[in-house]
C-alpha atoms as a PDB file:
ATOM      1  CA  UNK A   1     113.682  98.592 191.411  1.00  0.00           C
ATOM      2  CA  UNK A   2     111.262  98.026 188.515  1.00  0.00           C
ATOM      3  CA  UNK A   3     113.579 100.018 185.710  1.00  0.00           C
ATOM      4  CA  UNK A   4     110.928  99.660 183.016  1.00  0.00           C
ATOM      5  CA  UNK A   5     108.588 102.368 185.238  1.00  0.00           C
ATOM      6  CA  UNK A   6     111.426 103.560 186.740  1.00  0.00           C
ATOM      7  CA  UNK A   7     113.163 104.489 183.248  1.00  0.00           C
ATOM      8  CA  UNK A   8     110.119 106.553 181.970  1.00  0.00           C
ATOM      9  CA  UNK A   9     109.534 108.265 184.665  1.00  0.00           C
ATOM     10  CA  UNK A  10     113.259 109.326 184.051  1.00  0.00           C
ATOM     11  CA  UNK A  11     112.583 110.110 180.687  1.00  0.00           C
ATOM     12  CA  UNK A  12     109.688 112.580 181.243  1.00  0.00           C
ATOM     13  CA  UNK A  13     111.315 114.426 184.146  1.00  0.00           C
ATOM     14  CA  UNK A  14     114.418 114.795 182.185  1.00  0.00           C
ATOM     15  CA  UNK A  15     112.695 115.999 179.019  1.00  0.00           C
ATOM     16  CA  UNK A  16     110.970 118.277 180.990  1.00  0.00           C
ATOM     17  CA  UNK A  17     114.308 119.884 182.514  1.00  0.00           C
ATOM     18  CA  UNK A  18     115.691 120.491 178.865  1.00  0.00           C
ATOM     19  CA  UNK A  19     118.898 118.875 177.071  1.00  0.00           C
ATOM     20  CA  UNK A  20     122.116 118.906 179.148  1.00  0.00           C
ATOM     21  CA  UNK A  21     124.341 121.822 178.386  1.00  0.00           C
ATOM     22  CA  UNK A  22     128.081 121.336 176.443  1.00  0.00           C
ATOM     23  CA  UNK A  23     129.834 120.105 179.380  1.00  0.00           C
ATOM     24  CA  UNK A  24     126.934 118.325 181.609  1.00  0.00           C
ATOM     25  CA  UNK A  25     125.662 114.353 181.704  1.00  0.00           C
ATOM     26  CA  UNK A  26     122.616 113.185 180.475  1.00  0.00           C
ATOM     27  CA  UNK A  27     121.744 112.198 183.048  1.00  0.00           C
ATOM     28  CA  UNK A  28     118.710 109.617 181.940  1.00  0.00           C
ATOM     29  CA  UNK A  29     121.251 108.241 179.779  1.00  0.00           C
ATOM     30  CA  UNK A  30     123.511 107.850 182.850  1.00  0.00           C
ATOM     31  CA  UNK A  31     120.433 106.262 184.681  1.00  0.00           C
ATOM     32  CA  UNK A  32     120.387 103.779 181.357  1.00  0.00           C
ATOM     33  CA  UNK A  33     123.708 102.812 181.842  1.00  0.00           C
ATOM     34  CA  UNK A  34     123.494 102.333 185.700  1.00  0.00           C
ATOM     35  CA  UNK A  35     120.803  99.751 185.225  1.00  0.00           C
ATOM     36  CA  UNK A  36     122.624  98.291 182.372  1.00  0.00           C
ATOM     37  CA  UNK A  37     125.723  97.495 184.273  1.00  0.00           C
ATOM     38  CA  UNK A  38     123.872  96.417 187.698  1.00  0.00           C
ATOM     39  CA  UNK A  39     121.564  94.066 185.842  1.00  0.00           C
ATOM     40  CA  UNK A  40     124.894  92.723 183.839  1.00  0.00           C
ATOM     41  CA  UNK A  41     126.799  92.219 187.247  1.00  0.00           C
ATOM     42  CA  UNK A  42     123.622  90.432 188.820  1.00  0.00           C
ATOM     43  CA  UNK A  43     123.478  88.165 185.899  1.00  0.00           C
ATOM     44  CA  UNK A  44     127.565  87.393 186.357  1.00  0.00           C
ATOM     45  CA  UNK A  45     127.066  86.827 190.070  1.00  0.00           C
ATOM     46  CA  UNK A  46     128.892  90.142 191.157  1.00  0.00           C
ATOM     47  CA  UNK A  47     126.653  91.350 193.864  1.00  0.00           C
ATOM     48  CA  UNK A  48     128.907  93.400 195.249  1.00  0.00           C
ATOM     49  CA  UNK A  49     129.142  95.028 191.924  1.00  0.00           C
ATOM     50  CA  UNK A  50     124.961  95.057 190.788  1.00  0.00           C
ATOM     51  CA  UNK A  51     124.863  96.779 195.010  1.00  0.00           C
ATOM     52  CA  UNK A  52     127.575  99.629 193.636  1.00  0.00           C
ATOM     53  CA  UNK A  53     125.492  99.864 190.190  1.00  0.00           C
ATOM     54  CA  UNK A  54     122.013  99.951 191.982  1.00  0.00           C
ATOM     55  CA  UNK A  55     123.288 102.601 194.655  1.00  0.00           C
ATOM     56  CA  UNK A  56     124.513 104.756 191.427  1.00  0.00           C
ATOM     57  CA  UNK A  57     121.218 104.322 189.580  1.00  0.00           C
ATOM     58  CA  UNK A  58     119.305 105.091 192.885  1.00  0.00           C
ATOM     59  CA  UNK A  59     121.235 108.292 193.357  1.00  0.00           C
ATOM     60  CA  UNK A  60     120.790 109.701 189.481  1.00  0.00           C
ATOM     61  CA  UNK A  61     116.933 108.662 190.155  1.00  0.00           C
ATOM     62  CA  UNK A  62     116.895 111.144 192.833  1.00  0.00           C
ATOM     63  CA  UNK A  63     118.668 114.007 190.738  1.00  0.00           C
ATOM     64  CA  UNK A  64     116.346 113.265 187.918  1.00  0.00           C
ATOM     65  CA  UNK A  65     112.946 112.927 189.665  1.00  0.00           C
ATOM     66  CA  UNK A  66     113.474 114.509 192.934  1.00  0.00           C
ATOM     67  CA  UNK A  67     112.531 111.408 194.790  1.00  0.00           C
ATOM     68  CA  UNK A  68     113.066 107.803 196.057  1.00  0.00           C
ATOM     69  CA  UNK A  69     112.825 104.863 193.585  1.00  0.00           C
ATOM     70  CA  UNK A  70     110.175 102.497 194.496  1.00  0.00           C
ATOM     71  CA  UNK A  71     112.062  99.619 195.679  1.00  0.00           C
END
């Protein structure tokens, strides 16, 4: 995953879908946060826990863009 491309491509599709409504996640922000905490647990050693962080950052890429992350 290379987040810097990854995260604005994120950005642009989810300025283009509008701001969440009361209620919903950001979603790109959610994205932010999944990368955050995988590359955190990578750099601790947890690999089990940067796998559960990458699968959850994979998953909102899809919602956000509408397609598989370049891996």
């Amino acid at each position: 995953m290379d987040p810097t491309r990854n995260r604005n491509l994120i950005w642009l599709a989810s300025t283009r879908a509008g701001r969440p409504r009361a209620g919903e996640t950001n979603l790109a922000t959610a994205w932010d946060v999944a990368v955050a905490q995988m590359t955190a647990a990578q750099r601790t050693g947890d690999l089990a826990d940067a796998d559960r962080w990458a699968a959850e950052a994979n998953t909102l890429y899809v919602r956000i863009t509408g397609r598989q992350p370049d891996e």
